[in-house]
PDB file of N, CA and C in Angstrom:
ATOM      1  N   UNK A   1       3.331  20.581 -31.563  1.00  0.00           N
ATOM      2  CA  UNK A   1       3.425  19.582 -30.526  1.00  0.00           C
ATOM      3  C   UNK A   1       2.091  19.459 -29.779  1.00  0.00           C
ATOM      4  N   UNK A   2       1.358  20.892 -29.586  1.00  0.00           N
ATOM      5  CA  UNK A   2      -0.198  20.754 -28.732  1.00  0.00           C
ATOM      6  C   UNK A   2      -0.969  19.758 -29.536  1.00  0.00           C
ATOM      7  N   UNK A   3      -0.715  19.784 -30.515  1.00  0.00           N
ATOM      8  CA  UNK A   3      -2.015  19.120 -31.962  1.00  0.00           C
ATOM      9  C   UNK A   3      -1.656  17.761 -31.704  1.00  0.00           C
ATOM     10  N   UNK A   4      -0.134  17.416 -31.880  1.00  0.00           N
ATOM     11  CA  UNK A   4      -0.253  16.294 -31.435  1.00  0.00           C
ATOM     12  C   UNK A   4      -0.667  15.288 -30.368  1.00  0.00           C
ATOM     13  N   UNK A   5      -0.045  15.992 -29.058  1.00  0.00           N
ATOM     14  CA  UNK A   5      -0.939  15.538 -27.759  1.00  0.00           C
ATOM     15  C   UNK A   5      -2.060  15.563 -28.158  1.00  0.00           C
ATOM     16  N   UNK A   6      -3.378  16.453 -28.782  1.00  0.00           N
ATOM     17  CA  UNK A   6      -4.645  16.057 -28.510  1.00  0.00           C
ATOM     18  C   UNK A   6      -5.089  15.273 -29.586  1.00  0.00           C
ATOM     19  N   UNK A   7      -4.102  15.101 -30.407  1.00  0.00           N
ATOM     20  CA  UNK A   7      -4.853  13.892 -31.368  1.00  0.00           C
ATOM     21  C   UNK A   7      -4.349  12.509 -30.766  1.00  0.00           C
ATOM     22  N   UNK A   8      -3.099  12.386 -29.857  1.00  0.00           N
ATOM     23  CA  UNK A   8      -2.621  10.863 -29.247  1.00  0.00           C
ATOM     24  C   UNK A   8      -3.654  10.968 -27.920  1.00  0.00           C
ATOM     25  N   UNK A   9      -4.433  11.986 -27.166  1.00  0.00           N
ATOM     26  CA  UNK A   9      -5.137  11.959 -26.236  1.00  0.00           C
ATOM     27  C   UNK A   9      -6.481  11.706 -26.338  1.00  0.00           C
ATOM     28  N   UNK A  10      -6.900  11.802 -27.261  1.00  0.00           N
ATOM     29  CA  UNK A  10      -8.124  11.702 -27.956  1.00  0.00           C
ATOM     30  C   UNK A  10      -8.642  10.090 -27.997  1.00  0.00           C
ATOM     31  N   UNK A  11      -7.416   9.111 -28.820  1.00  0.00           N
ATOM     32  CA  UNK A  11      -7.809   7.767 -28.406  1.00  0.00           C
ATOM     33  C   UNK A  11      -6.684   7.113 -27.721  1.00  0.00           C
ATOM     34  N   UNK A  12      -6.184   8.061 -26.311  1.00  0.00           N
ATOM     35  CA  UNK A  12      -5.419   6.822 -25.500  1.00  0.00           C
ATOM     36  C   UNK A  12      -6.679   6.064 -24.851  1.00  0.00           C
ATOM     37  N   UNK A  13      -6.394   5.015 -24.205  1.00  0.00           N
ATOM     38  CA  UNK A  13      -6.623   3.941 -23.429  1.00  0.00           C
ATOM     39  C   UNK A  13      -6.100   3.337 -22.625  1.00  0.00           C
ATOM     40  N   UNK A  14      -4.834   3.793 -22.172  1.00  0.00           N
ATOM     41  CA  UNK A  14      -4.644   3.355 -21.275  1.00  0.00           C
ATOM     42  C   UNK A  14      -3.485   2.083 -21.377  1.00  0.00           C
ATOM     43  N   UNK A  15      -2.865   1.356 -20.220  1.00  0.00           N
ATOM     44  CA  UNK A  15      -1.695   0.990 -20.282  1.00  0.00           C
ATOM     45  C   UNK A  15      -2.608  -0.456 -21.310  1.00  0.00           C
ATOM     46  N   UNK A  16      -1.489  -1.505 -21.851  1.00  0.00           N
ATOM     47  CA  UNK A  16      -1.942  -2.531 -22.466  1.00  0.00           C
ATOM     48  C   UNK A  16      -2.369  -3.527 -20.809  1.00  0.00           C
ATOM     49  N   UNK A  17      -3.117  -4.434 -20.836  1.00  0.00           N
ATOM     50  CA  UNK A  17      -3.478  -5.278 -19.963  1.00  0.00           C
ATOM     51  C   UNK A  17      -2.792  -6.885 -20.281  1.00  0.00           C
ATOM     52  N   UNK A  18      -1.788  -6.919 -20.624  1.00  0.00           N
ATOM     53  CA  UNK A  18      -1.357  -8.564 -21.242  1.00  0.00           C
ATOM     54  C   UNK A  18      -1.219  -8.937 -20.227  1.00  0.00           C
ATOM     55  N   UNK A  19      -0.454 -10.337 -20.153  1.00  0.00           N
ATOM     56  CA  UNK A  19       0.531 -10.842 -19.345  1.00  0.00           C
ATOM     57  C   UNK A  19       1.559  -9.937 -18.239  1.00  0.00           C
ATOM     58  N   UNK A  20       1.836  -9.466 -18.924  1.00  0.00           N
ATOM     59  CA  UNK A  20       3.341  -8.718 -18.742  1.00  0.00           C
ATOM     60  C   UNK A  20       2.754  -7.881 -17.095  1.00  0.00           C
ATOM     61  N   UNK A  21       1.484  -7.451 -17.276  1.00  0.00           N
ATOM     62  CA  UNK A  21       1.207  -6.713 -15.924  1.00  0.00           C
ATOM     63  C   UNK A  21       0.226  -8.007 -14.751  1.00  0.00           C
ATOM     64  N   UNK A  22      -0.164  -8.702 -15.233  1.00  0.00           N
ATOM     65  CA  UNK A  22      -0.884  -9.619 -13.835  1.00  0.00           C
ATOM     66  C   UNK A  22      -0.095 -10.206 -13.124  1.00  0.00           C
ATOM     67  N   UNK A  23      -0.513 -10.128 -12.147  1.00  0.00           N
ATOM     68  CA  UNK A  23       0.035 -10.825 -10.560  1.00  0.00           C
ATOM     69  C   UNK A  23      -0.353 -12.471 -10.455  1.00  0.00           C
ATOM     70  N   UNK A  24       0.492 -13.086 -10.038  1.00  0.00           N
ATOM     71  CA  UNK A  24       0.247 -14.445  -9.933  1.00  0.00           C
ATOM     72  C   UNK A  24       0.633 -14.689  -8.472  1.00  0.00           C
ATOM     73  N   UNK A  25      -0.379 -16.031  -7.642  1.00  0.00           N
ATOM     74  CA  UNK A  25      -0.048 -16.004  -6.594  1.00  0.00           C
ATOM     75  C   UNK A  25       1.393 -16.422  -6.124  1.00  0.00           C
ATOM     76  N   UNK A  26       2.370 -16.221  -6.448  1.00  0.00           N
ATOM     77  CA  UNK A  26       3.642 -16.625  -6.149  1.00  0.00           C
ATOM     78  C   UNK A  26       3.842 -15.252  -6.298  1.00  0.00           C
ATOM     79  N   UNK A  27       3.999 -14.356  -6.870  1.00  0.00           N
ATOM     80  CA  UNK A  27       4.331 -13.137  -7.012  1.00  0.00           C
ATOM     81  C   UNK A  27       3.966 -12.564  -5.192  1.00  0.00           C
ATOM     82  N   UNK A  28       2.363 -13.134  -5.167  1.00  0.00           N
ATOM     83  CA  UNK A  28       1.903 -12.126  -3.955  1.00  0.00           C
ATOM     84  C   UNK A  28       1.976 -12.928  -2.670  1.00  0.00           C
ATOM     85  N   UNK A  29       2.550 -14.266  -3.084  1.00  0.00           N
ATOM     86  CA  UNK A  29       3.201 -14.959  -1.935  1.00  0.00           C
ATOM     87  C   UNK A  29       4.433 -14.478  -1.017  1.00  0.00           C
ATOM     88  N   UNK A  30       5.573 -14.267  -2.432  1.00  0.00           N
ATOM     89  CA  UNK A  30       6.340 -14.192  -1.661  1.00  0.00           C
ATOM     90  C   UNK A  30       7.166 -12.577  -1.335  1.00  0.00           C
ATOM     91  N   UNK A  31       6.166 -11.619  -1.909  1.00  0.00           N
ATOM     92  CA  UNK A  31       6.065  -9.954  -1.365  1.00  0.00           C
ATOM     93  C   UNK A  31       5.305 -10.116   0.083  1.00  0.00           C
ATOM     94  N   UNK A  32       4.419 -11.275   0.143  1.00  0.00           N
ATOM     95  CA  UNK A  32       3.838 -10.968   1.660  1.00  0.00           C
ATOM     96  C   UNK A  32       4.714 -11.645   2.694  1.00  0.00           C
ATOM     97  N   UNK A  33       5.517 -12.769   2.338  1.00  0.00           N
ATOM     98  CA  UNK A  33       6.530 -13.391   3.397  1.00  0.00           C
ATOM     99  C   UNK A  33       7.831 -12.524   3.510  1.00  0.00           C
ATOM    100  N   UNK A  34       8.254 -11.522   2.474  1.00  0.00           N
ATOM    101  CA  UNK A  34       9.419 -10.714   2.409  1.00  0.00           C
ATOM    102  C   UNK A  34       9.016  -8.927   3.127  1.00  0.00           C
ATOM    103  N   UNK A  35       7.831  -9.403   3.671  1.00  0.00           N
ATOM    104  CA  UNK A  35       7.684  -8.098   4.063  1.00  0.00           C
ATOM    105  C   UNK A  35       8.072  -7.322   5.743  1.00  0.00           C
ATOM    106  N   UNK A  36       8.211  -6.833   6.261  1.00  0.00           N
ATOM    107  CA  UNK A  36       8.920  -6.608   7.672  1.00  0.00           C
ATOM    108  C   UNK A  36       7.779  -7.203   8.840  1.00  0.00           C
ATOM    109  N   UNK A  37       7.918  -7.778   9.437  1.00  0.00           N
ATOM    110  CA  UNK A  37       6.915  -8.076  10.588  1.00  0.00           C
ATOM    111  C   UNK A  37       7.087  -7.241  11.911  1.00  0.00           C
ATOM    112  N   UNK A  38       6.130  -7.293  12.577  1.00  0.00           N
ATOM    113  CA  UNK A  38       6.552  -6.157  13.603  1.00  0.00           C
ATOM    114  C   UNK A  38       5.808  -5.121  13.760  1.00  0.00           C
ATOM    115  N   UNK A  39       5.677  -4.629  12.717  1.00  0.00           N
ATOM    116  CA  UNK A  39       5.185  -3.283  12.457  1.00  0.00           C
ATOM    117  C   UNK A  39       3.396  -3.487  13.220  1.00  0.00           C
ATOM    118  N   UNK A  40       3.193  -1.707  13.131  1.00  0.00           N
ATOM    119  CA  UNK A  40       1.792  -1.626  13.607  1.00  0.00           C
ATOM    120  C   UNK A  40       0.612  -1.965  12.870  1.00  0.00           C
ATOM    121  N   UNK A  41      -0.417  -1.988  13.430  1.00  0.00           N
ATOM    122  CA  UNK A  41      -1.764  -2.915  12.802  1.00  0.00           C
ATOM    123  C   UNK A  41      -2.259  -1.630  12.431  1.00  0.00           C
ATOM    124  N   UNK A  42      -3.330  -2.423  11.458  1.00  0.00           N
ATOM    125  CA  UNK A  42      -3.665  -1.029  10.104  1.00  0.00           C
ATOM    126  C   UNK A  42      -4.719  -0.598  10.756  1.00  0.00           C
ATOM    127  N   UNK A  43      -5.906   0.173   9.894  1.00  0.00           N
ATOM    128  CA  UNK A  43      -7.160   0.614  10.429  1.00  0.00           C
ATOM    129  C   UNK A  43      -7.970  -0.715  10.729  1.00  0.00           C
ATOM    130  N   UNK A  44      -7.804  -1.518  10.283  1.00  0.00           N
ATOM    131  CA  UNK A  44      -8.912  -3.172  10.570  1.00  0.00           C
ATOM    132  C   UNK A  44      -8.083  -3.976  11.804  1.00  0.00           C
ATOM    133  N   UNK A  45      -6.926  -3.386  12.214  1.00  0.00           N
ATOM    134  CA  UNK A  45      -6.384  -4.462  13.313  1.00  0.00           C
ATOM    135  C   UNK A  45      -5.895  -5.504  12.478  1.00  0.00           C
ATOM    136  N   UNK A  46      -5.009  -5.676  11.354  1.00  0.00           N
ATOM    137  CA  UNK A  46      -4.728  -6.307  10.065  1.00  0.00           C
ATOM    138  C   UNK A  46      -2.932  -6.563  10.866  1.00  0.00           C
ATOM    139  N   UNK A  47      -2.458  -7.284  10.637  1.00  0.00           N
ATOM    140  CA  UNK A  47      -0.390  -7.137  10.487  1.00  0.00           C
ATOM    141  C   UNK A  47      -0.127  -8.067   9.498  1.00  0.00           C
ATOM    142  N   UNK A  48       1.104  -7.823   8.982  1.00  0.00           N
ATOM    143  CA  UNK A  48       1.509  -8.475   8.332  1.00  0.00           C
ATOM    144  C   UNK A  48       1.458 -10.282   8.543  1.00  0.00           C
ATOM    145  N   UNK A  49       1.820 -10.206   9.724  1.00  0.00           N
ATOM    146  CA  UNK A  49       1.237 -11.657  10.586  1.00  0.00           C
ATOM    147  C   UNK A  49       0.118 -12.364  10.456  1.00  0.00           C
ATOM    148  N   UNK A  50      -1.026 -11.500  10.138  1.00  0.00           N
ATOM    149  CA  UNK A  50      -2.083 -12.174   9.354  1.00  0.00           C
ATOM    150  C   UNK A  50      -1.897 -12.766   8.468  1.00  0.00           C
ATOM    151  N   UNK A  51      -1.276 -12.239   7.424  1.00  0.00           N
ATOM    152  CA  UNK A  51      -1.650 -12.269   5.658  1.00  0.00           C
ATOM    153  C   UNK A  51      -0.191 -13.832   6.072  1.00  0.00           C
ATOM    154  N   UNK A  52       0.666 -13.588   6.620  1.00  0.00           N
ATOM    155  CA  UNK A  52       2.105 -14.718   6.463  1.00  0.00           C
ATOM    156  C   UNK A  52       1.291 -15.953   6.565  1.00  0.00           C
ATOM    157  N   UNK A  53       0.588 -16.224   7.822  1.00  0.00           N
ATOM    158  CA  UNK A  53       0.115 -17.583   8.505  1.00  0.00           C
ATOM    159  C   UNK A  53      -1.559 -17.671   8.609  1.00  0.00           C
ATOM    160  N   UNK A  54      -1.819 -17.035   6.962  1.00  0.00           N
ATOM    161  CA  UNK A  54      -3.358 -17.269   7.202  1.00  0.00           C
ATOM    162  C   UNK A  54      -3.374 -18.359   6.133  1.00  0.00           C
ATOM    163  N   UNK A  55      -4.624 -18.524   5.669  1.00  0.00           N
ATOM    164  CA  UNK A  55      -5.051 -20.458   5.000  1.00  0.00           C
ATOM    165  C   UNK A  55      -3.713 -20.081   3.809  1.00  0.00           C
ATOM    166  N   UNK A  56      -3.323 -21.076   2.991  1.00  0.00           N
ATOM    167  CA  UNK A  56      -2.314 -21.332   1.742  1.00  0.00           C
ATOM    168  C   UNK A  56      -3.674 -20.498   0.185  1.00  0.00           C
ATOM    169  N   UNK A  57      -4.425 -20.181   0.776  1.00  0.00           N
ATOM    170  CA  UNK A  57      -5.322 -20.234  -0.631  1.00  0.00           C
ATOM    171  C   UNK A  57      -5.417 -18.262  -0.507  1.00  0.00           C
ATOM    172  N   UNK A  58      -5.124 -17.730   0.240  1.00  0.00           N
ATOM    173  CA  UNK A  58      -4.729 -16.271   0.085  1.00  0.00           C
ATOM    174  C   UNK A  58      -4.215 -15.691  -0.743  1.00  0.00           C
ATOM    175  N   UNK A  59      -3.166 -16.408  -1.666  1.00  0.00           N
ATOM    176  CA  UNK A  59      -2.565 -15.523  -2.189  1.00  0.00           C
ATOM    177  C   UNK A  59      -2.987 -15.404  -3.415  1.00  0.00           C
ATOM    178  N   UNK A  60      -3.511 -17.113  -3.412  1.00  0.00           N
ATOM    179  CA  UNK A  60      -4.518 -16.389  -5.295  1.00  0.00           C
ATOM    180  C   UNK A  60      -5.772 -15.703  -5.086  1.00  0.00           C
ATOM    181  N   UNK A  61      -6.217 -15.376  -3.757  1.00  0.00           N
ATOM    182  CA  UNK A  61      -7.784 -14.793  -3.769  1.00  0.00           C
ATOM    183  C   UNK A  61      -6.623 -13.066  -3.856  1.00  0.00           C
ATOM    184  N   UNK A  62      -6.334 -13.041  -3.220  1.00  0.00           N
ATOM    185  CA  UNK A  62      -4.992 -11.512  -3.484  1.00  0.00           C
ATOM    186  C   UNK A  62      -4.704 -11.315  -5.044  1.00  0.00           C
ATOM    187  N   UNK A  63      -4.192 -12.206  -5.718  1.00  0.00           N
ATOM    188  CA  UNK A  63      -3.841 -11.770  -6.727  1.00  0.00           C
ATOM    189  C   UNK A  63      -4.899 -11.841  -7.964  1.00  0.00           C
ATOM    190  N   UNK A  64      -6.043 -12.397  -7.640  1.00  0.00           N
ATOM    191  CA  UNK A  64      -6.988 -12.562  -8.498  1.00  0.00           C
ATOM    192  C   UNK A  64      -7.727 -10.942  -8.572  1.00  0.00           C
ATOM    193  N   UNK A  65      -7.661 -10.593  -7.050  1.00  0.00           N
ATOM    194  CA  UNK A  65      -8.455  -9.238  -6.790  1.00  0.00           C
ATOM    195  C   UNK A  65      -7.595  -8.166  -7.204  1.00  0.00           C
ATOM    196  N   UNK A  66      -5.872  -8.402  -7.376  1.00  0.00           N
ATOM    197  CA  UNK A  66      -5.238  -7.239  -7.692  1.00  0.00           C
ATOM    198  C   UNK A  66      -5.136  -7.164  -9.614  1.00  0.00           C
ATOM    199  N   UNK A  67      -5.530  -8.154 -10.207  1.00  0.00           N
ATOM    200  CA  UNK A  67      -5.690  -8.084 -11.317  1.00  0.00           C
ATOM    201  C   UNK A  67      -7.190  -7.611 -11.721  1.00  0.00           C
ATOM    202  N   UNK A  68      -7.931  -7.753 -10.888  1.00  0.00           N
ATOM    203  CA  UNK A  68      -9.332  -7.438 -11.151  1.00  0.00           C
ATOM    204  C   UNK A  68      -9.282  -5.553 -10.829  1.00  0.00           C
ATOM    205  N   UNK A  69      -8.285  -5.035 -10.373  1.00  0.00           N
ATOM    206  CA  UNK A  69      -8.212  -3.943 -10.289  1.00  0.00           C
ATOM    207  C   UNK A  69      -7.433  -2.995 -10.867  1.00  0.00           C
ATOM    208  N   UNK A  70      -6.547  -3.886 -11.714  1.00  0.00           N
ATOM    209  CA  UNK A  70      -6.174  -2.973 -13.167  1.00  0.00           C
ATOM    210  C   UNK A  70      -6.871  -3.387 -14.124  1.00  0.00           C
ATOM    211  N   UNK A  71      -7.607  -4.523 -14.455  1.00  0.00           N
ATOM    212  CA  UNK A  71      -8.890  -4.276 -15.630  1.00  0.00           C
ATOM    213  C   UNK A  71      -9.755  -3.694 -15.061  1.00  0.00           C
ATOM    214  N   UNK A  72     -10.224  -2.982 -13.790  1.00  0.00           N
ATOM    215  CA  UNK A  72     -11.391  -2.198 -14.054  1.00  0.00           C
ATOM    216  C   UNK A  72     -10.542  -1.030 -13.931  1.00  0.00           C
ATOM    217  N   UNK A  73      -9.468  -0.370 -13.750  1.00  0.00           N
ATOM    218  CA  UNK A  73      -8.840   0.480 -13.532  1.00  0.00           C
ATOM    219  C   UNK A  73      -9.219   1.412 -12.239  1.00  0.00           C
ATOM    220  N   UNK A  74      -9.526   0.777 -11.463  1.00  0.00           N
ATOM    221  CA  UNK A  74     -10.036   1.093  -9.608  1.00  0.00           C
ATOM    222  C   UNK A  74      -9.607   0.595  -8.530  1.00  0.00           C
ATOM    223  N   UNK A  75      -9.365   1.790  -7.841  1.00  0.00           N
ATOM    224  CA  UNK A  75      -8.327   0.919  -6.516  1.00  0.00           C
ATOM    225  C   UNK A  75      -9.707   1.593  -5.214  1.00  0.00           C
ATOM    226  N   UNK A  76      -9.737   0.702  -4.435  1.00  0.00           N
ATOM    227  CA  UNK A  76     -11.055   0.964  -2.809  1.00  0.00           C
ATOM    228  C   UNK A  76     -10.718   1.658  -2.520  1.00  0.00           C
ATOM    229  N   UNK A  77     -11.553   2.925  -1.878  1.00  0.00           N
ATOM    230  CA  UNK A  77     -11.219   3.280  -1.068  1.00  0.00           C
ATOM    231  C   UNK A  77     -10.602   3.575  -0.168  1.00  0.00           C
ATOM    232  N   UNK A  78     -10.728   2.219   0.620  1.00  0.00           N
ATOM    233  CA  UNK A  78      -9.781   1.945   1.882  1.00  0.00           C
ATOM    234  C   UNK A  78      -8.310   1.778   1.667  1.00  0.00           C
ATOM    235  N   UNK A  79      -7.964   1.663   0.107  1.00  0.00           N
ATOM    236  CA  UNK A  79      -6.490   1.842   0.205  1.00  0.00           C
ATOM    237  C   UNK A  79      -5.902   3.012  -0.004  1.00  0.00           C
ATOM    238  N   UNK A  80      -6.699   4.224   0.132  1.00  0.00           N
ATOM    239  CA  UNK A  80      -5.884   5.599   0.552  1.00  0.00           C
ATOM    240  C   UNK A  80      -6.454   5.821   1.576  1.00  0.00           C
ATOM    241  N   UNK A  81      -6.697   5.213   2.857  1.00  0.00           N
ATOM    242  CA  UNK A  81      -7.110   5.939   3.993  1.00  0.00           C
ATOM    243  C   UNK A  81      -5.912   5.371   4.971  1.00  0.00           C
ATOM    244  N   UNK A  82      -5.272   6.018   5.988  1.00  0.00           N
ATOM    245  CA  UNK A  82      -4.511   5.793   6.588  1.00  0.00           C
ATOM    246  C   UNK A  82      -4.564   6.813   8.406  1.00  0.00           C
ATOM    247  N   UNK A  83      -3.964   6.177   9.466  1.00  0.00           N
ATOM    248  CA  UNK A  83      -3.924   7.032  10.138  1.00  0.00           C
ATOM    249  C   UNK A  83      -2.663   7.741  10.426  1.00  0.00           C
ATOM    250  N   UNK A  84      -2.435   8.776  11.110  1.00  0.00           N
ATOM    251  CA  UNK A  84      -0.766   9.398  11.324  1.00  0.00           C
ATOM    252  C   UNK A  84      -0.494   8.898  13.319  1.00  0.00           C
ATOM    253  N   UNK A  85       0.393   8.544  13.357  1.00  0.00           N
ATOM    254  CA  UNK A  85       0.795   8.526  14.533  1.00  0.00           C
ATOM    255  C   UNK A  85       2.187   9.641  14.886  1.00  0.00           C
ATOM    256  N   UNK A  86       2.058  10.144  16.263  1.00  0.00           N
ATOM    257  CA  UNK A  86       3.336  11.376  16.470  1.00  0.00           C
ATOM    258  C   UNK A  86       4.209  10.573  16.971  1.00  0.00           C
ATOM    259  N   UNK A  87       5.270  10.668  16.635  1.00  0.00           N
ATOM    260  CA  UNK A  87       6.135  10.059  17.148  1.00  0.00           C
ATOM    261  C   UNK A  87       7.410  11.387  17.458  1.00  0.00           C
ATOM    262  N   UNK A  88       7.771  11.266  19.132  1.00  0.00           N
ATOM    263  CA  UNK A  88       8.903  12.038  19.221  1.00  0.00           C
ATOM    264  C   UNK A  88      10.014  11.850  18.700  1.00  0.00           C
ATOM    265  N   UNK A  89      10.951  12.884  17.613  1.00  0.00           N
ATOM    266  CA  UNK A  89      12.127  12.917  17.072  1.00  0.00           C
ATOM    267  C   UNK A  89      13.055  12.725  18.407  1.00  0.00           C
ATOM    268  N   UNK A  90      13.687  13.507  19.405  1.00  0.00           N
ATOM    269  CA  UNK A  90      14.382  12.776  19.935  1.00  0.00           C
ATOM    270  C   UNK A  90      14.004  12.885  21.349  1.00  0.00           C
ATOM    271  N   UNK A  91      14.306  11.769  21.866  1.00  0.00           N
ATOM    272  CA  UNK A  91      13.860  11.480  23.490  1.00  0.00           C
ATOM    273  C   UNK A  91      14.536  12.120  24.716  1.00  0.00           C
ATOM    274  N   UNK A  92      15.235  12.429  24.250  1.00  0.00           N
ATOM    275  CA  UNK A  92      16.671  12.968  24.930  1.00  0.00           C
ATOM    276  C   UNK A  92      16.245  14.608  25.319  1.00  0.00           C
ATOM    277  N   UNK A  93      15.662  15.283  24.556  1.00  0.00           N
ATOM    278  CA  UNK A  93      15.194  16.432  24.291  1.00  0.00           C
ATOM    279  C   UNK A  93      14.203  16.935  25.068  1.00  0.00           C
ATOM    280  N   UNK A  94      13.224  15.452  25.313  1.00  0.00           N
ATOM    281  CA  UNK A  94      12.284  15.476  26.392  1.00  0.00           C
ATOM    282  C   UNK A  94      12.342  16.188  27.578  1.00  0.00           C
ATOM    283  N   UNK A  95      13.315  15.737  28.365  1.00  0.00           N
ATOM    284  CA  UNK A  95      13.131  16.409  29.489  1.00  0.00           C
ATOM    285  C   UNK A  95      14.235  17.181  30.065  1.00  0.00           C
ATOM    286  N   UNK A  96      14.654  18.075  28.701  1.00  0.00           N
ATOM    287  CA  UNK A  96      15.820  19.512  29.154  1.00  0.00           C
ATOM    288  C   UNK A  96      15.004  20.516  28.642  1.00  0.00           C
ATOM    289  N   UNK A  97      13.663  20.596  27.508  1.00  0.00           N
ATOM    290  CA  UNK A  97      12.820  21.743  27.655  1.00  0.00           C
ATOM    291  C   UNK A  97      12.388  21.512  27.384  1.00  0.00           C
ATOM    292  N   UNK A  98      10.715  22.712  26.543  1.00  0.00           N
ATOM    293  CA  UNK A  98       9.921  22.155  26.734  1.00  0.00           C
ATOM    294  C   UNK A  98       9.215  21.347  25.119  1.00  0.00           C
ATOM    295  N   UNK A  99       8.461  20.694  24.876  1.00  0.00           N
ATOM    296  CA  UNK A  99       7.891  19.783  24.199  1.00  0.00           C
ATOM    297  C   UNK A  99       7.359  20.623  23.237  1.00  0.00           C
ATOM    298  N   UNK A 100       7.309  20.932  21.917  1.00  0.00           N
ATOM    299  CA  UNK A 100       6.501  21.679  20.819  1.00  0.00           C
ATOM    300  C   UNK A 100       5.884  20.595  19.919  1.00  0.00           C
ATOM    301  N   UNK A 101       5.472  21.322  18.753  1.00  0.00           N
ATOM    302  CA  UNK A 101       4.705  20.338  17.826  1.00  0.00           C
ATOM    303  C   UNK A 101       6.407  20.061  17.042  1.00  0.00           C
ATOM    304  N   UNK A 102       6.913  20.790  16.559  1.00  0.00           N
ATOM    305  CA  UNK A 102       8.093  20.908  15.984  1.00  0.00           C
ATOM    306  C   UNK A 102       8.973  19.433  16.403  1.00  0.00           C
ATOM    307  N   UNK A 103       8.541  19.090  17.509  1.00  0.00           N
ATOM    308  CA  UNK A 103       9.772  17.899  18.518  1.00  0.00           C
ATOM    309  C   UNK A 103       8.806  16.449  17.633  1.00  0.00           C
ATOM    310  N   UNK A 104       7.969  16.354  17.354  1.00  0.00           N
ATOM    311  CA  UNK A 104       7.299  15.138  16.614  1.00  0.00           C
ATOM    312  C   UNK A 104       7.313  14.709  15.094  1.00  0.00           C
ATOM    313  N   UNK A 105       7.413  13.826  14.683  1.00  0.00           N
ATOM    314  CA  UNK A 105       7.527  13.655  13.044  1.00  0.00           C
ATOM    315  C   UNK A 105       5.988  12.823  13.290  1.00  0.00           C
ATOM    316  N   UNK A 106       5.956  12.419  11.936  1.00  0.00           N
ATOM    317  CA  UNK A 106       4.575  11.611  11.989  1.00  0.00           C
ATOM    318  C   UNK A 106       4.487  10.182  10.947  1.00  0.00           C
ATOM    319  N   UNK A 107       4.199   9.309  11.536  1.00  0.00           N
ATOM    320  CA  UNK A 107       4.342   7.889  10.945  1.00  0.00           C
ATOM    321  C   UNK A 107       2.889   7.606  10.342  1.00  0.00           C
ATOM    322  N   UNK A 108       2.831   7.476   9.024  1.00  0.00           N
ATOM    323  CA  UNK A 108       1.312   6.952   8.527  1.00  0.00           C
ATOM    324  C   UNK A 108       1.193   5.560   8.481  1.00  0.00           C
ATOM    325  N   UNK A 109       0.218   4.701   8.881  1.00  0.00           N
ATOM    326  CA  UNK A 109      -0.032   3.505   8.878  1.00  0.00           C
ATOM    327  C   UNK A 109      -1.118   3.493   7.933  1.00  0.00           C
ATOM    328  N   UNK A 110      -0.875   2.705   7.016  1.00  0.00           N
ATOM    329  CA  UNK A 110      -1.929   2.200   5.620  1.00  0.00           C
ATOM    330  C   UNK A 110      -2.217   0.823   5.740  1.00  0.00           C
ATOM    331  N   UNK A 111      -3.454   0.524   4.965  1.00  0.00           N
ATOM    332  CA  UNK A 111      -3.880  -0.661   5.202  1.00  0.00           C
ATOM    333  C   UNK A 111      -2.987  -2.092   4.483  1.00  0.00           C
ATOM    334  N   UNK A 112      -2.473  -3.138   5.199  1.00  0.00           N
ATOM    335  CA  UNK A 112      -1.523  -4.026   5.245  1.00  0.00           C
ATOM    336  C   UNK A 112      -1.869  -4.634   3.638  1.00  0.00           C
ATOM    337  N   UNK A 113      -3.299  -4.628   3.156  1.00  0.00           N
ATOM    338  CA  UNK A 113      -3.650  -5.155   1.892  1.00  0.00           C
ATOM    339  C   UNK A 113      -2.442  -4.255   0.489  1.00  0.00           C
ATOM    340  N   UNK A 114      -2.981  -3.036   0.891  1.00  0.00           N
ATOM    341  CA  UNK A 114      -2.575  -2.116   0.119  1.00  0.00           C
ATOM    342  C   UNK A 114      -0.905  -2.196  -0.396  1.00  0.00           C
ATOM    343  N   UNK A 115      -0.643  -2.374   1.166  1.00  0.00           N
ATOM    344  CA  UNK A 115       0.937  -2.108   1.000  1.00  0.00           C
ATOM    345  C   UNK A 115       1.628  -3.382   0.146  1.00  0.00           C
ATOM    346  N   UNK A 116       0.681  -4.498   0.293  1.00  0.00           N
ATOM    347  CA  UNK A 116       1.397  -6.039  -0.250  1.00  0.00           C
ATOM    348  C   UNK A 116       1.199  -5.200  -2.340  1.00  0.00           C
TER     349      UNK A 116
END
């Protein structure tokens, strides 16, 4: 079974690139109108509110760039950087003792591009 893995590893390449995997702007239209609004702004000051009611020509410059990033097989940077916010588990808890790290969970905010 080892021999085999390194002779199928030897010339993989990777997923096929057809049809079957590109994004079309209707695809990334309507993941960005189905997405929750509300929520907090990313590291650029970005919300979902941007991407809903910005020009009509967004969604193919989006999906042109998310296909351009499984043929080069590279995703930026900036879409694994995120910050954590603490958020207290319960409020109630607050003020009958005292406050630990233990009393906080933590919410990561990623960049609004990424998440579409």
């Amino acid at each position: 079974m080892k021999d085999e893995y390194d002779r199928m590893r030897s010339t993989y390449s990777g997923y096929c690139t057809d049809d079957a995997f590109c994004f079309d702007a209707e695809l990334v239209e309507n993941t960005i109108c189905n997405m929750n609004r509300g929520k907090a702004a990313d590291i650029d000051g970005i919300t979902i509110e941007h991407l809903c009611y910005c020009h009509s020509l967004l969604p193919c410059v989006l999906a042109k760039f998310f296909n351009l990033m499984i043929t080069a097989g590279k995703v930026p940077v900036k879409f694994g950087q995120s910050y954590t916010v603490p958020i207290l588990k319960d409020n109630t808890s607050m003020y009958s003792k005292t406050v630990t790290v233990c009393d906080f969970r933590g919410i990561s905010i990623s960049s609004i591009v990424s998440s579409v």
